[in-house]
Structure formats: structure tokens, C-alpha cells
C-alpha atoms as a PDB file:
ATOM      1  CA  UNK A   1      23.888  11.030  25.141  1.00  0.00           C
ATOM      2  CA  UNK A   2      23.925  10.436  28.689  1.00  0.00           C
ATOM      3  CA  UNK A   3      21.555   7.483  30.406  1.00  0.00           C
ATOM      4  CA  UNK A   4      19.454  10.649  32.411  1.00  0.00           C
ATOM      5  CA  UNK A   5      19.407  12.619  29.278  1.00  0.00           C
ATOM      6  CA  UNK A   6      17.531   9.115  27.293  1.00  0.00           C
ATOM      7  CA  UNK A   7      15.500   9.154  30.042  1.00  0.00           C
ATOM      8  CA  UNK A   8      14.317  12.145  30.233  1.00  0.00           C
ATOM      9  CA  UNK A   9      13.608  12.279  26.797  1.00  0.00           C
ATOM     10  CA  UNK A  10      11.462   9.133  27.140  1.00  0.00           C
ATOM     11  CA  UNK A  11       9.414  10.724  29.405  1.00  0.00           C
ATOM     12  CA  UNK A  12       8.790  13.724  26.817  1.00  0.00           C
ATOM     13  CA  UNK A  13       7.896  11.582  24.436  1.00  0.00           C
ATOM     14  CA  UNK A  14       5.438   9.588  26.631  1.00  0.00           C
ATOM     15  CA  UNK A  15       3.937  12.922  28.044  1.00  0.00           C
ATOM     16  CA  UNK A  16       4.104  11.357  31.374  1.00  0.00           C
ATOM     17  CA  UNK A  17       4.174  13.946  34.465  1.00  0.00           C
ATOM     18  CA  UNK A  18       7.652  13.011  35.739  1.00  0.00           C
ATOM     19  CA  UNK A  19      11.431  13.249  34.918  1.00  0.00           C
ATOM     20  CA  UNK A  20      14.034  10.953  35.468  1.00  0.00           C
ATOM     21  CA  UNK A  21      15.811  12.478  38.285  1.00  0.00           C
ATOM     22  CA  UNK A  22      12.472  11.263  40.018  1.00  0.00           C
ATOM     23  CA  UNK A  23      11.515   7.878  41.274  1.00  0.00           C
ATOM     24  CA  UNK A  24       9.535   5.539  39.180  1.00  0.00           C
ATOM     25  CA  UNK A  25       5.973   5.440  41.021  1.00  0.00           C
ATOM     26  CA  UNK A  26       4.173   3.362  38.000  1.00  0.00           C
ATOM     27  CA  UNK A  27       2.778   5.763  36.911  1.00  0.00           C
ATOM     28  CA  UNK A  28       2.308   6.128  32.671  1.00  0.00           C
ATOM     29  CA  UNK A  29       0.445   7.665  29.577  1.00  0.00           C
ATOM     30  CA  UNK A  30      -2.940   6.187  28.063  1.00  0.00           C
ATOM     31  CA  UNK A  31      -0.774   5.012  25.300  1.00  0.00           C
ATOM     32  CA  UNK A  32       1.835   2.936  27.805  1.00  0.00           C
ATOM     33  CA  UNK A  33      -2.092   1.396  29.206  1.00  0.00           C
ATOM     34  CA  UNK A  34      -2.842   0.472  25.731  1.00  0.00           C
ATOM     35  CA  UNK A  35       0.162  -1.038  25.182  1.00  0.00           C
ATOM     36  CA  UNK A  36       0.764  -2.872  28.117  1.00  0.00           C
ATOM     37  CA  UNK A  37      -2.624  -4.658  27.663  1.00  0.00           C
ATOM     38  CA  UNK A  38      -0.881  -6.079  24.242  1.00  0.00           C
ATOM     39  CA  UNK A  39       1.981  -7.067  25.265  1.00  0.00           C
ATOM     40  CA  UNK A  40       2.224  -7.658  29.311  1.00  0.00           C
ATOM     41  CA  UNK A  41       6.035  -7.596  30.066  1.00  0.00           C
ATOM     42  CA  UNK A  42       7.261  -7.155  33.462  1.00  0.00           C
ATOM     43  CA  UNK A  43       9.380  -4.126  33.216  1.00  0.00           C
ATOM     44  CA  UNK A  44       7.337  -0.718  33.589  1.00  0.00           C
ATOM     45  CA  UNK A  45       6.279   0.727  30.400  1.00  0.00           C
ATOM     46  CA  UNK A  46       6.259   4.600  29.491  1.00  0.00           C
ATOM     47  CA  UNK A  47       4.237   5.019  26.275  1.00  0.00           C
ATOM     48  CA  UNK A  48       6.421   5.721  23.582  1.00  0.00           C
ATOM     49  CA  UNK A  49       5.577   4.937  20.090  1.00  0.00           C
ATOM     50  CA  UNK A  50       7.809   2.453  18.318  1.00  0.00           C
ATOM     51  CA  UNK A  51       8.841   5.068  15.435  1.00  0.00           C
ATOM     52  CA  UNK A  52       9.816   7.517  18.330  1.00  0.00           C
ATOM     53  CA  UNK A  53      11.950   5.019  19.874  1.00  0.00           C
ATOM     54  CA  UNK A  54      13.524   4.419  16.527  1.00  0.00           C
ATOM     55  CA  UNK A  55      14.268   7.911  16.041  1.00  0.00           C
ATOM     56  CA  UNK A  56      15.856   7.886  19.020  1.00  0.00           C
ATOM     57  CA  UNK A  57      18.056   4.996  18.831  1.00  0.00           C
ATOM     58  CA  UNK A  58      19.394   6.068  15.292  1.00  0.00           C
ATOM     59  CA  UNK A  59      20.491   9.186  17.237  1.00  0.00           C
ATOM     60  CA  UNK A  60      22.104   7.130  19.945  1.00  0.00           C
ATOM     61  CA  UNK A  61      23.847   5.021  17.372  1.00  0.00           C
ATOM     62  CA  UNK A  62      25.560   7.513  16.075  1.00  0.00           C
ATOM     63  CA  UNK A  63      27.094   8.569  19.427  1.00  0.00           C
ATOM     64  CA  UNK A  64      29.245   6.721  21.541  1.00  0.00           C
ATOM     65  CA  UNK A  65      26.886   3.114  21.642  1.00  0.00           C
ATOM     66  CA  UNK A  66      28.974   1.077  22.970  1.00  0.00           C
ATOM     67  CA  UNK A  67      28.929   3.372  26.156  1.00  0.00           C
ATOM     68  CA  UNK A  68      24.755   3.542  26.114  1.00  0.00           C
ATOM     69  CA  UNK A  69      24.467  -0.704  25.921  1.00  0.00           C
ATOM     70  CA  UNK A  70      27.302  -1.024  28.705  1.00  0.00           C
ATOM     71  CA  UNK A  71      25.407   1.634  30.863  1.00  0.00           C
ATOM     72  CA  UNK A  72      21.470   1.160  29.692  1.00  0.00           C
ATOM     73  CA  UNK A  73      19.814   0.006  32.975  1.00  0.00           C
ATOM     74  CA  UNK A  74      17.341  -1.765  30.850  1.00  0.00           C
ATOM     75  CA  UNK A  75      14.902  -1.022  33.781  1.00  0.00           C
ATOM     76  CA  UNK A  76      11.521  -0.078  30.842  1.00  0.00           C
ATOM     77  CA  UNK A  77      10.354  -1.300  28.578  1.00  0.00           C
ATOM     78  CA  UNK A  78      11.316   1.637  26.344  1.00  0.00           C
ATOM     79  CA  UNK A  79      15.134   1.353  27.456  1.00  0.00           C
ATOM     80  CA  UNK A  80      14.821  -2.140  26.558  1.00  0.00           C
ATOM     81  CA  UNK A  81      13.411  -1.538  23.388  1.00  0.00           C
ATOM     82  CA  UNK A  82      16.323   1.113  22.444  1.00  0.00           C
ATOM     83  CA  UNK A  83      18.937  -1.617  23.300  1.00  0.00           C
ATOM     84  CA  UNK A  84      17.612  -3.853  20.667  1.00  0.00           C
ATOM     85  CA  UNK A  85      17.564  -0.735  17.936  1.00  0.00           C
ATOM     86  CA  UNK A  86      20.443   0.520  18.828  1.00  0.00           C
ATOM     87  CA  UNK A  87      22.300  -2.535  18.698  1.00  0.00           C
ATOM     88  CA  UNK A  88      21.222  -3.166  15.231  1.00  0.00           C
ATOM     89  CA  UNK A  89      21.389   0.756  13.833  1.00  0.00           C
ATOM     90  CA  UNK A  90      25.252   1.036  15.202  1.00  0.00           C
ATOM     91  CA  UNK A  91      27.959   0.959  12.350  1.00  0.00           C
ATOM     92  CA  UNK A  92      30.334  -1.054  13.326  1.00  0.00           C
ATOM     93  CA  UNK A  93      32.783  -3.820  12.366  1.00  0.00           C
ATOM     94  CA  UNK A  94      30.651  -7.337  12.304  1.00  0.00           C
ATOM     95  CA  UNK A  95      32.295  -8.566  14.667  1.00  0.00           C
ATOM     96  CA  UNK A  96      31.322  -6.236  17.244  1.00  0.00           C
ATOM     97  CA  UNK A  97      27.888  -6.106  16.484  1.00  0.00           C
ATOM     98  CA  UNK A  98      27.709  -9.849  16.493  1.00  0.00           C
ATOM     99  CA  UNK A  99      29.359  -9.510  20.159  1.00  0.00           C
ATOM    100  CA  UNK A 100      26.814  -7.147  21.476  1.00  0.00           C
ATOM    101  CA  UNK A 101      24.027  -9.422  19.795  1.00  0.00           C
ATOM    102  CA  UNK A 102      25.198 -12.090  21.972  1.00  0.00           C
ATOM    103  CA  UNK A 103      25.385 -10.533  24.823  1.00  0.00           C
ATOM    104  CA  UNK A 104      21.795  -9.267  24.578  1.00  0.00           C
ATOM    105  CA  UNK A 105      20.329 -12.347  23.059  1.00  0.00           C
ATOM    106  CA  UNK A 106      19.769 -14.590  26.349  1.00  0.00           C
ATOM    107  CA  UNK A 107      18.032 -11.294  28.010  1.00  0.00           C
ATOM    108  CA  UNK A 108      15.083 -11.011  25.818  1.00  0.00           C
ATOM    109  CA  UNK A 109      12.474 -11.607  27.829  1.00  0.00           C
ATOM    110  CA  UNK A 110       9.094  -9.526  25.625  1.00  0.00           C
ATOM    111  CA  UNK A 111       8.226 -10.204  21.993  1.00  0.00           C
ATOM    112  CA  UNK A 112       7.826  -6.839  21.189  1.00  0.00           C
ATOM    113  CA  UNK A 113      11.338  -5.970  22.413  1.00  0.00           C
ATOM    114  CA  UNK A 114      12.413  -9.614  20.439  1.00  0.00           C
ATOM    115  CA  UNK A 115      11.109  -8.560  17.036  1.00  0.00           C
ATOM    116  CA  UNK A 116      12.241  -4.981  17.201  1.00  0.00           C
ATOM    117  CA  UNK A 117      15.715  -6.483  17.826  1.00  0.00           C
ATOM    118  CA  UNK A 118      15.722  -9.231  14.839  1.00  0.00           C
ATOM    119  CA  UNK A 119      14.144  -6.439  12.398  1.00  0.00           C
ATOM    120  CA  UNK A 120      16.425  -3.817  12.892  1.00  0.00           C
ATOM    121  CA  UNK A 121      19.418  -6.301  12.257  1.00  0.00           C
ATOM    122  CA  UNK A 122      19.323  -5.560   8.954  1.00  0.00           C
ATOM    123  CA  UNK A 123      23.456  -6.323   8.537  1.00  0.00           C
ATOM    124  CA  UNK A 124      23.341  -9.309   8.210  1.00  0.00           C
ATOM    125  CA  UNK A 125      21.540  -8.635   4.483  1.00  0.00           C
ATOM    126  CA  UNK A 126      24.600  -7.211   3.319  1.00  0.00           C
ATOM    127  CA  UNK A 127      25.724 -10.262   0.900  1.00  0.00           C
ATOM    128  CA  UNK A 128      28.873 -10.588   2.730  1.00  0.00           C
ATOM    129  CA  UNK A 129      27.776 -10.717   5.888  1.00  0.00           C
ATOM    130  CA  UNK A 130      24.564 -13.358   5.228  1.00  0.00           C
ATOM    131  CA  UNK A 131      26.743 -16.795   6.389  1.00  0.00           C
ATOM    132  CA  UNK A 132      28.524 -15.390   8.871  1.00  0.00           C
ATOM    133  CA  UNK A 133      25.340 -13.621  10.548  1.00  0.00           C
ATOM    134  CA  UNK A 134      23.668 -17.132   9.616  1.00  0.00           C
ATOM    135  CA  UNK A 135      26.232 -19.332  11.603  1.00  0.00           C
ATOM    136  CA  UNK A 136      25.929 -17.053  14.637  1.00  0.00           C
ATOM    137  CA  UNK A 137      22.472 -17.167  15.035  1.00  0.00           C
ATOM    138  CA  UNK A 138      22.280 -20.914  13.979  1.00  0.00           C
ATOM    139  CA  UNK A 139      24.091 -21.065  17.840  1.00  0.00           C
ATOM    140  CA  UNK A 140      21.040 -20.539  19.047  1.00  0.00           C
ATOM    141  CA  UNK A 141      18.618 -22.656  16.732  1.00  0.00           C
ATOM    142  CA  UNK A 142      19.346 -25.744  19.413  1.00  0.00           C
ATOM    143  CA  UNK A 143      18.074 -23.612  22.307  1.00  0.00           C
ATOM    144  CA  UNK A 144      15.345 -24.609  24.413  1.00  0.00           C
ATOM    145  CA  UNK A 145      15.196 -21.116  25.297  1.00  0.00           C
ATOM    146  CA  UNK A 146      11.669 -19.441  24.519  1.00  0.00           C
ATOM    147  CA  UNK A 147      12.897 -16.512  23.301  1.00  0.00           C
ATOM    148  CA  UNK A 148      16.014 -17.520  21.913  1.00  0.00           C
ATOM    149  CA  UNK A 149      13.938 -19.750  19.588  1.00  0.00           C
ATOM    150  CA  UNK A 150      11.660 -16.737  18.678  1.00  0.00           C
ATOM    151  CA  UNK A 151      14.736 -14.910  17.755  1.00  0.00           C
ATOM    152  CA  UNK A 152      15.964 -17.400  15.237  1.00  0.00           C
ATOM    153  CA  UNK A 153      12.232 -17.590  13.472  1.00  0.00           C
ATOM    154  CA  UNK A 154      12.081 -13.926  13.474  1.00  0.00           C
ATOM    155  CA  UNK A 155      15.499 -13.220  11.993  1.00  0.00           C
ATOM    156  CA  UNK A 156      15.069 -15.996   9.226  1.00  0.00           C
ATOM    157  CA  UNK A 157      11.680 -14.680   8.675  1.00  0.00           C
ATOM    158  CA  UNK A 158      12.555 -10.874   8.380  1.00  0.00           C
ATOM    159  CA  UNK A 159      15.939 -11.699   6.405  1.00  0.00           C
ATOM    160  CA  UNK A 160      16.602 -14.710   4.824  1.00  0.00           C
ATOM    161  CA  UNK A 161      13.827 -15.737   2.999  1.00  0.00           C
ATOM    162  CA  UNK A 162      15.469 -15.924  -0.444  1.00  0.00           C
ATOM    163  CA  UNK A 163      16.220 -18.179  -3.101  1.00  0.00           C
ATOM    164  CA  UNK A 164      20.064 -18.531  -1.320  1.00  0.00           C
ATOM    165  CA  UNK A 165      18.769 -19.445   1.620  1.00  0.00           C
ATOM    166  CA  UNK A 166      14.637 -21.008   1.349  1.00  0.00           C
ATOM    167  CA  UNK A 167      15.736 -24.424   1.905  1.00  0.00           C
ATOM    168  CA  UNK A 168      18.053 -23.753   4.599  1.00  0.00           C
ATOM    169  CA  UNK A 169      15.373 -22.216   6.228  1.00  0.00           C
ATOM    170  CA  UNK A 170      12.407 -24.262   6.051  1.00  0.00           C
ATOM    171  CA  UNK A 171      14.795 -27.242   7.689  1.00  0.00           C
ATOM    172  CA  UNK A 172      15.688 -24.853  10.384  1.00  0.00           C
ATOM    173  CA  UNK A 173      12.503 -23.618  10.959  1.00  0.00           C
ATOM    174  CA  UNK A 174      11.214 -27.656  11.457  1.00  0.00           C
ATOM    175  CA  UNK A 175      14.076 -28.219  13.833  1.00  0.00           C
ATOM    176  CA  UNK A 176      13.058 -25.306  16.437  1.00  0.00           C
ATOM    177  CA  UNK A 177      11.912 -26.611  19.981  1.00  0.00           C
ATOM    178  CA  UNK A 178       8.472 -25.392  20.427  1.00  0.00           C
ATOM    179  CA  UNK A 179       7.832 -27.541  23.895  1.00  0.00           C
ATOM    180  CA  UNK A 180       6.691 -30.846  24.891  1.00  0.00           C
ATOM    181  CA  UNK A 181       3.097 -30.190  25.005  1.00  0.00           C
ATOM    182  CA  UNK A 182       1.131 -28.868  22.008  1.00  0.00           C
ATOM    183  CA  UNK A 183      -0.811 -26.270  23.455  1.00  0.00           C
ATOM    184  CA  UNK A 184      -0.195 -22.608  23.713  1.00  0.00           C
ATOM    185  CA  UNK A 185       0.201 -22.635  26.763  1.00  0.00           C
ATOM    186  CA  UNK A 186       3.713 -23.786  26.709  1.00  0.00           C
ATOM    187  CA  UNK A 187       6.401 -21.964  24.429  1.00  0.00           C
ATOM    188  CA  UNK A 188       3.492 -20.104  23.089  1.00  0.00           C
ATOM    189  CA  UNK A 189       6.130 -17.139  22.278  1.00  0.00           C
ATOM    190  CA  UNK A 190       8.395 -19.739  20.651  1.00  0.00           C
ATOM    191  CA  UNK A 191       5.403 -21.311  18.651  1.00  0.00           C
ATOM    192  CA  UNK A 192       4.088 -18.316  17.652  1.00  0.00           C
ATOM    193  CA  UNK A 193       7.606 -17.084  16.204  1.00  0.00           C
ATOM    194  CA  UNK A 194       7.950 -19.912  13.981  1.00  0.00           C
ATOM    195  CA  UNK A 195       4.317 -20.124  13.171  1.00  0.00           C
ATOM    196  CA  UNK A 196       4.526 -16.564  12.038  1.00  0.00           C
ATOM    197  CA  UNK A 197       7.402 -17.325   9.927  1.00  0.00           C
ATOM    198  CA  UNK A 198       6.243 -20.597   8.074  1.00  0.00           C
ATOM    199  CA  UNK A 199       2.702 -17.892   7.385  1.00  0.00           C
ATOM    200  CA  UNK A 200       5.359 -15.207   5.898  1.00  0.00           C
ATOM    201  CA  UNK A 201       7.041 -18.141   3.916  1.00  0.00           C
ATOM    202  CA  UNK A 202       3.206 -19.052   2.206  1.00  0.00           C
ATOM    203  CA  UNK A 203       3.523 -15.646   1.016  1.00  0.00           C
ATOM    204  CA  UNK A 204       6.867 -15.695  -0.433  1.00  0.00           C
ATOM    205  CA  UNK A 205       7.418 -19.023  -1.650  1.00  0.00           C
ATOM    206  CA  UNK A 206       4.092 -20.744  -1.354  1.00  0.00           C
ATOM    207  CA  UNK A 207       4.617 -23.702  -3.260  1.00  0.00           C
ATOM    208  CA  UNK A 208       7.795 -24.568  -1.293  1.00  0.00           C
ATOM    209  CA  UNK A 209       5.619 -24.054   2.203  1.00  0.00           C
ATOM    210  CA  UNK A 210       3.014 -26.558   0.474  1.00  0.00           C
ATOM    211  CA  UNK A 211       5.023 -29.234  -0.453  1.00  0.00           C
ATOM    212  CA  UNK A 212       6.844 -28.375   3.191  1.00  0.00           C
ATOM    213  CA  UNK A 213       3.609 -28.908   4.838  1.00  0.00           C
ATOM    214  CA  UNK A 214       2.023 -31.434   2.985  1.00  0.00           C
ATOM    215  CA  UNK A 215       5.534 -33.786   3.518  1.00  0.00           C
ATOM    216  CA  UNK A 216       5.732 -36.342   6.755  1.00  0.00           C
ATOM    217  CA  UNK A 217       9.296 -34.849   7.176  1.00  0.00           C
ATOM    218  CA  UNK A 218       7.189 -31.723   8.887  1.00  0.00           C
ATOM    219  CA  UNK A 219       7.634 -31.411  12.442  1.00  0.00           C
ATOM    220  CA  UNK A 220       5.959 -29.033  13.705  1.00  0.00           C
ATOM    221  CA  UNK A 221       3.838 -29.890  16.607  1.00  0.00           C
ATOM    222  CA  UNK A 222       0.395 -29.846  15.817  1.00  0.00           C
ATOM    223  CA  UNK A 223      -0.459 -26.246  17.704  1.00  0.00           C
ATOM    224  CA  UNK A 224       1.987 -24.662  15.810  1.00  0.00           C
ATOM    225  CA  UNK A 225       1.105 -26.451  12.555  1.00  0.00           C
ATOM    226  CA  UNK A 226      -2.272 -24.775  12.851  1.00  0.00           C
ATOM    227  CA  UNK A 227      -1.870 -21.505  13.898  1.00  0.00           C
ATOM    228  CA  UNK A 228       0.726 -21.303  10.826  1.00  0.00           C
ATOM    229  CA  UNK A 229      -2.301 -22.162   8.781  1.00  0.00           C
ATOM    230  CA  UNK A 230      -4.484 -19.686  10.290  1.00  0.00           C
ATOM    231  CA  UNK A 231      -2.180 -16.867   9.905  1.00  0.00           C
ATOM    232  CA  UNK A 232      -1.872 -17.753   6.320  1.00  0.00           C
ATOM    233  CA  UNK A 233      -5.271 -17.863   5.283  1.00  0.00           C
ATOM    234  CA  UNK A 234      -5.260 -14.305   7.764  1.00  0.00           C
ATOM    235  CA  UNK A 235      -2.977 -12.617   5.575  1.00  0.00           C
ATOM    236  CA  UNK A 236      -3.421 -10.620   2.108  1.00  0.00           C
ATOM    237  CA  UNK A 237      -0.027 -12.220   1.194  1.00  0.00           C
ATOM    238  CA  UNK A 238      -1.040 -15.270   0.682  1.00  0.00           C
ATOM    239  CA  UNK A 239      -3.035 -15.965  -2.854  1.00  0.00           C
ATOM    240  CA  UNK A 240      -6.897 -17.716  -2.692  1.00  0.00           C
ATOM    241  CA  UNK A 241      -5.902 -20.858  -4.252  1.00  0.00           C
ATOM    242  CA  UNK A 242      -2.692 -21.806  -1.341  1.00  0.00           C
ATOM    243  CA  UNK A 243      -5.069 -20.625   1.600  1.00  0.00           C
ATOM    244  CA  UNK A 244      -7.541 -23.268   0.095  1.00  0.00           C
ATOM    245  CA  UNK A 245      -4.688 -26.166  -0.313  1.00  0.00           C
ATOM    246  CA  UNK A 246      -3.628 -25.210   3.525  1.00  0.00           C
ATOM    247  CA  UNK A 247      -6.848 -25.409   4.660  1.00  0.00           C
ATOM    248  CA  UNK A 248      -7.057 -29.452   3.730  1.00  0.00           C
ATOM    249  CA  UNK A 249      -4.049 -30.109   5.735  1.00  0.00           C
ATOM    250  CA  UNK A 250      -5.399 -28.775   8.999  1.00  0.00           C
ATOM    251  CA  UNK A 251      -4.888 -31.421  12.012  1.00  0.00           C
END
């Protein structure tokens, strides 16, 4: 598919009143309105539901993708949001998909387009693709990078939470810069990442997250410490008797 073709697609999908071949006036749907009030990235947002945009980026995957992430503008939110699918839905050597990963990694600028990205990399579940996948994105686990950050939590979170690779991750997870200060306010993106993913390891392995958070080898700053806690005792994951136990080891 050609880049005017995506386009003009997107716009179908978003029911806006415009086509590509036209210049981009701001205008957008109810749904791009809603949407943009949840998740305020800079780039101008269409309207298109996440499962349409995966639709969509299967399709383009199975064309020529190399040719769509070379010549993707990246210039919405939705185009954005297809080069994170698609880079994860193409079949491909590992190698090349690992390439194009790094290539898009230092762009991510929107958590929405950040966790589309790490969920749809679902190669590197394939059993012989888990260390290599792990020692690329490891590159990035000493990043002071917001987003880079969030992409480590949110691809250990979404695919490496096993009995392989638990202790691995709870180590990496502590190491993650979440900023100097605290507060939300700085790295909140970052802290929520990794506060999101110590929540979704309660769930899984919740005695391993207990004795992780009850040990003075724990790290995390104290903002990120609690939110963790408060998205545990949020989630219907996580059984009565942990969410207590966390609950006592609030700072």
C-alpha cells in the first residue's frame, strides 16, 4: 500500500470530512477529542480505534513493510501508531525486526503509541528468540530516556514474566531510572511503566513481588513504590490476602 492510500484510509476509518490529498487543518472525529483528552501527544490525532489500526497494520505487514516504515511520515498519531504494529506484525528474519526496533525505539515520544509497540512484539516469545530479544532491549535498560525506560517495563511486563525469566526481571525492573525527584511530575511516563509492571508481577507471581517489596534491596523511588501498590490493590488480578500484605508496606 502506498503512504496516500494509508492515509486515506485513516481518514475513512475516523469519519473525518477530509482526504489526504488535502491539507491537515486540525480538524478530527468526536472519537480523536476523546482520545486526545487521554492521552495528549503532540502529533494531530484522527480517531481511529486501536483494533482498526491493527487491522490495518496486519494488512500492511504483509506487503512490502520495509517500504511503509522507510516512507511513513509519522506526522499522526494514527501513522505513528501503525509504525509500532507494523513493526512487530512483519515476518521477518530477527535480525531485521530487531533493526527496525532500534531504529524506532529513541522516537517514541506517546505511551499509547509505546505500549502498542512493546505488545505487538510478540517475537520475541518464540523460545528461541527470548535471549536474544532480551539482550537487545537490555541496551536500553541503562537509558535515562523516559520512554526508552517505559519500553523496557512494558516489554518485560507483556512478555517475560515467566518462571525463565521472574528473577531476571524483578532486578531489571529495580535498576530502571525513574528520575531524581520522586514525584510524578518527573519521568511520570517512566514511573508509571515500571509501576505498572511490578502491579502485573503481584498478579503473576505475588509472593516473589512480596518478598521483592518487602526486601531493602528495593529501589524504587518512593512515588513509584506507591503507585505500584495502588495499582495492585486496583486490579482483580491480584488475590485479597497480597493487596492486604502490600498495603502495610506503603511509604
Amino acid at each position: 500500500m502506498e503512504i496516500k492510500e494509508i492515509k486515506d484510509e485513516l481518514y475513512k476509518l475516523a469519519g473525518a470530512e477530509k482526504s489526504a490529498a488535502k491539507s491537515d487543518d486540525g480538524s478530527s472525529s468526536q472519537y480523536a477529542d476523546f482520545s486526545k483528552a487521554l492521552n495528549p501527544t503532540s502529533l494531530p490525532m484522527l480517531g481511529v480505534r486501536l483494533p482498526e489500526l491493527r487491522k490495518l497494520a496486519k494488512k500492511i505487514a504483509k506487503d512490502d513493510y520495509k517500504k511503509f516504515l522507510g516512507q511513513n511520515p509519522m506526522d499522526s498519531f494514527e501513522m505513528e501508531t501503525l509504525q509500532a504494529m507494523v513493526i512487530g506484525y512483519a515476518k521477518d528474519d530477527l535480525s531485521e525486526i530487531l533493526a527496525c526496533a532500534d531504529d524506532f525505539i529513541p522516537k517514541i515520544h506517546d505511551w499509547s503509541v509505546n505500549d502498542s509497540f512493546c505488545q505487538t512484539f510478540k517475537i520475541c516469545e518464540k523460545p528461541q528468540n527470548q535471549k536474544i530479544c532480551w539482550d537487545f532491549f537490555m541496551k536500553y535498560a541503562q537509558s535515562h530516556r523516559e520512554f526508552e525506560v517505559r519500553v523496557v517495563a512494558v516489554m518485560l511486563m507483556s512478555h517475560y514474566l515467566n518462571d525463565d525469566y521472574i528473577d531476571d526481571v524483578i532486578q531489571a525492573l529495580d535498576s530502571l531510572y525513574t528520575g531524581e525527584r520522586p514525584d510524578k511530575s518527573d519521568y511520570y511516563y517512566a514511573k508509571m511503566g515500571v509501576a505498572w509492571a511490578v502491579a502485573t508481577l503481584a498478579a503473576k507471581f505475588p509472593e516473589k513481588c512480596l518478598s521483592y517489596m518487602k526486601s531493602p534491596q528495593n529501589h524504587l523511588d518512593g512515588w513509584t513504590y506507591n503507585k505500584a501498590i495502588q495499582k495492585m490493590c486496583e486490579s482483580f488480578r491480584v488475590n485479597e490476602e497480597i493487596k492486604e500484605k502490600m498495603k502495610a508496606l506503603r511509604k
